[in-house]
Protein backbone atom coordinates (compact mmCIF):
# COMPACT_ATOMS: atom_id res chain seq x y z
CA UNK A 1 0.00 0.00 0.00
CA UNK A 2 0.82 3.59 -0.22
CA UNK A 3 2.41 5.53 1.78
CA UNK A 4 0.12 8.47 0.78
CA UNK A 5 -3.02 6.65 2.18
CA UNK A 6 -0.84 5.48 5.82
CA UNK A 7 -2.41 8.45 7.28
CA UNK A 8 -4.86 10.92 8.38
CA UNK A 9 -8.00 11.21 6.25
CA UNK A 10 -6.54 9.24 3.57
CA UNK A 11 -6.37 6.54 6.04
CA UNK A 12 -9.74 6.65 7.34
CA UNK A 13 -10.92 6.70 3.54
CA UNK A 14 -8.81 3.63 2.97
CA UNK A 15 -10.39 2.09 5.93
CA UNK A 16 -14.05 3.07 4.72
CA UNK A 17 -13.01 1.51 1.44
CA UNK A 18 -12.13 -1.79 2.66
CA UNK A 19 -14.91 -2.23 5.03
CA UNK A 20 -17.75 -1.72 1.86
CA UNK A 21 -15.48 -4.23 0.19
CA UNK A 22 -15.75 -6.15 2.81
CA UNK A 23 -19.42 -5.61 3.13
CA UNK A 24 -20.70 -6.37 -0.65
CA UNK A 25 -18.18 -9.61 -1.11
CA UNK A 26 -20.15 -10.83 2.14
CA UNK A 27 -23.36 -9.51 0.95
CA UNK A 28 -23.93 -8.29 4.24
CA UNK A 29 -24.55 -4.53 5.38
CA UNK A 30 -21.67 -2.24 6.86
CA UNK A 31 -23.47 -2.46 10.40
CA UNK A 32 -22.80 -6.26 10.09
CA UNK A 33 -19.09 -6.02 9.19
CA UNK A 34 -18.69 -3.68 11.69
CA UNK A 35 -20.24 -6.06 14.37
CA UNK A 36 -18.23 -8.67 13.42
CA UNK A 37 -14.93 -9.49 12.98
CA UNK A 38 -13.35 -7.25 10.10
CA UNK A 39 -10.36 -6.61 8.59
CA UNK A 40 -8.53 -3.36 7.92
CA UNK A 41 -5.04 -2.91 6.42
CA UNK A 42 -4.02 -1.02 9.43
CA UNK A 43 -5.76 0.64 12.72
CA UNK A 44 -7.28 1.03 15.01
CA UNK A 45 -10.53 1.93 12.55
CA UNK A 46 -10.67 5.62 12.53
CA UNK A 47 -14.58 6.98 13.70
CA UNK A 48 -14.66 9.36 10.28
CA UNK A 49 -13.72 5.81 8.86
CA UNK A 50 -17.16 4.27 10.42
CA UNK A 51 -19.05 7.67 9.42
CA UNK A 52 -18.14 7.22 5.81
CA UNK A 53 -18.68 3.59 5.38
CA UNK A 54 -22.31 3.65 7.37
CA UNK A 55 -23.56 6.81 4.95
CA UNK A 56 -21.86 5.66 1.99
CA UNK A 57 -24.13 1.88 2.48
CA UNK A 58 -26.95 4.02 3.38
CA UNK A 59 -27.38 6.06 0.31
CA UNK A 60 -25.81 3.21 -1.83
CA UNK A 61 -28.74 3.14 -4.43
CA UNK A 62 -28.55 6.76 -4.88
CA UNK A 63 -24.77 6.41 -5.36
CA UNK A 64 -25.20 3.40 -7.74
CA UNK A 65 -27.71 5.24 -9.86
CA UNK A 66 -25.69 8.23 -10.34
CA UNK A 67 -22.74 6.38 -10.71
CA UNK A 68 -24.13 4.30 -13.67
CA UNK A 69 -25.79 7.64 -15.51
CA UNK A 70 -22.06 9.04 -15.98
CA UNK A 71 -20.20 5.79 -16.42
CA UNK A 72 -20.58 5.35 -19.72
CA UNK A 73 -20.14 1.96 -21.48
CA UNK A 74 -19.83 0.36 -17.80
CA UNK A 75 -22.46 -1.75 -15.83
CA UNK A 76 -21.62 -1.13 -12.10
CA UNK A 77 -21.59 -5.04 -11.98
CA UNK A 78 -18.59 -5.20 -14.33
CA UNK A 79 -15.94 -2.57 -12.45
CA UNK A 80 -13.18 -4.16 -10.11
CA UNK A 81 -14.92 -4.49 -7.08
CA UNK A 82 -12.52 -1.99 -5.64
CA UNK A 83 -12.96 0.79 -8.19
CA UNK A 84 -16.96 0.54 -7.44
CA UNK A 85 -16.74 1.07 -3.46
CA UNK A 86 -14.17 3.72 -4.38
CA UNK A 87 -16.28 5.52 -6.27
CA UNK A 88 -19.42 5.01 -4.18
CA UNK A 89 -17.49 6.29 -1.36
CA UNK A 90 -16.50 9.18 -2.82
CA UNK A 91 -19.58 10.55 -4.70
CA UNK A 92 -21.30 10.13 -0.79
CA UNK A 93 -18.29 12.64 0.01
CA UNK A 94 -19.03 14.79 -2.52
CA UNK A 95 -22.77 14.87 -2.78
CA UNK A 96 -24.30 13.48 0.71
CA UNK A 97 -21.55 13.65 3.38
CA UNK A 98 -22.28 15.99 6.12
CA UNK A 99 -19.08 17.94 6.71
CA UNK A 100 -18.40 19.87 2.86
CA UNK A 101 -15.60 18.96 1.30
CA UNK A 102 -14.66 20.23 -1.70
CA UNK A 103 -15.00 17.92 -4.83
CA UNK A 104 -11.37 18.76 -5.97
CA UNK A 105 -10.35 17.44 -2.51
CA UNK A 106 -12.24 13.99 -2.82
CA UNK A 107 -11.42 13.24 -6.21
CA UNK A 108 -7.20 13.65 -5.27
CA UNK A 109 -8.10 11.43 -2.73
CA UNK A 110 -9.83 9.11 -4.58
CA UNK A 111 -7.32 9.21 -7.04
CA UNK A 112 -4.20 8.26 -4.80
CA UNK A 113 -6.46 5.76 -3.28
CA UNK A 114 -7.43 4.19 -6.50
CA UNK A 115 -3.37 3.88 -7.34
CA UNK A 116 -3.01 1.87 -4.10
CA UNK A 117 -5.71 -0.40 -4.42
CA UNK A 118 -6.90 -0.51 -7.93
CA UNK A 119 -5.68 -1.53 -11.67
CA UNK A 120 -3.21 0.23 -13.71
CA UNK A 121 -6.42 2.20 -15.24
CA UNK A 122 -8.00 2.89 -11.99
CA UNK A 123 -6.75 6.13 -11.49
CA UNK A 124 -7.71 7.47 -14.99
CA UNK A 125 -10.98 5.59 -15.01
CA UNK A 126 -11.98 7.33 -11.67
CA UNK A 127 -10.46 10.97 -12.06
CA UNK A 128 -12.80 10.67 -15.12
CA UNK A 129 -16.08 9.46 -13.67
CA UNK A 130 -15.80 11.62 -10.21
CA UNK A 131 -15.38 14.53 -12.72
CA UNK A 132 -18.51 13.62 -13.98
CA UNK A 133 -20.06 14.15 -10.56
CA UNK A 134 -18.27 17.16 -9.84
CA UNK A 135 -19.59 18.96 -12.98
CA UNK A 136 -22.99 18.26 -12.36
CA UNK A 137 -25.27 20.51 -10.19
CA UNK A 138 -27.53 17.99 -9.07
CA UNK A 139 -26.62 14.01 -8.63
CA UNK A 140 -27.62 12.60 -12.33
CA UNK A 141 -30.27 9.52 -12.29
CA UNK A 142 -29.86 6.39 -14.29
CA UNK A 143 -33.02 5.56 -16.02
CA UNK A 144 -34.46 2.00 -15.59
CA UNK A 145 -36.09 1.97 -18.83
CA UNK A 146 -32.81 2.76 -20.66
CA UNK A 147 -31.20 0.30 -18.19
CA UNK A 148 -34.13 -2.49 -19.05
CA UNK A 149 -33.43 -2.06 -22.88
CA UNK A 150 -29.31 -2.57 -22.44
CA UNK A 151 -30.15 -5.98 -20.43
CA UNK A 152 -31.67 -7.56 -22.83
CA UNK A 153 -28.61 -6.73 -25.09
CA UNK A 154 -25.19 -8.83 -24.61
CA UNK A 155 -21.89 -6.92 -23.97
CA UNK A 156 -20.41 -4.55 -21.53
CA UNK A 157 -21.58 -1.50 -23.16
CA UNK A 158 -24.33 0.50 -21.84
CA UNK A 159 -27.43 2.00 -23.63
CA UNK A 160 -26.60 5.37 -24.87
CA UNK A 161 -27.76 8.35 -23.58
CA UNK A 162 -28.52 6.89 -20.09
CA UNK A 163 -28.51 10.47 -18.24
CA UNK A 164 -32.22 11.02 -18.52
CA UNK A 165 -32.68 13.73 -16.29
CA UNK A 166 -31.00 15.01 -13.11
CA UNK A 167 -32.25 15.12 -9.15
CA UNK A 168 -32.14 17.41 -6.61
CA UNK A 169 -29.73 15.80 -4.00
């Protein structure tokens, strides 16, 4: 690992990140992990850690929708497992956390954390889709009727034009 995500913030990101990992491979919730016994590169787990993992799960659907309007040509289902929580975790930083935090800010952080835990392209592929989220005003939908057309058709390509409209967050 890193060490630009050994410490501080960074670190409690990195800590969120691996318990929603940790949380979808299970296929239980956060509160779960958390209850249980867990595993985090290095501790003790940080409380903004817990804060970020327990909103980011809570608003997960909101996340996932918004996240599959601006990833174009990528189902959710077919990013590396750790690119998807990293994303998830930092569009509920940018869009639903709280404390504000500026969206250049998240998506730095997101970016170094990608490069410790994610593919060669994970950096690229996320600086691209968080600036997706950063330039819209409001948190863009997915729409299920778009998304019910592309099932039926093989491939990891998306339907086009998937952004149908946008939502007040």
């Amino acid at each position: 690992m890193s060490l630009k995500v050994d410490r501080g913030r960074t670190l409690a990101r990195s800590q969120a990140l691996q318990l929603l990992f940790q949380a979808e491979a299970l296929g239980v919730s956060v509160d779960t992990v958390l209850a249980g016994d867990y595993l985090i590169s290095k501790g003790p787990l940080s409380p903004y850690a817990e804060e970020l993992a327990r909103g980011c799960y809570a608003n997960r659907m909101r996340i996932d929708a918004a996240l599959q309007a601006v990833s174009q040509n990528w189902r959710l289902s077919r990013m590396p497992g750790a690119d998807r929580n990293l994303l998830r975790l930092a569009v509920y930083e940018m869009r639903f956390s709280p404390e504000p935090i500026e969206d250049a800010v998240v998506i730095n952080e997101a970016v170094e954390i990608a490069k410790a835990y994610g593919t060669d392209e994970s950096a690229s592929f996320v600086n691209g889709v968080l600036g997706r989220i950063a330039r819209s005003e409001r948190l863009p939908l997915f729409s299920e009727d778009v998304a019910d057309d592309s099932s039926a058709a093989e491939g990891d390509q998306a339907a086009d034009g998937a952004i149908s409209s946008e939502a007040e967050l």
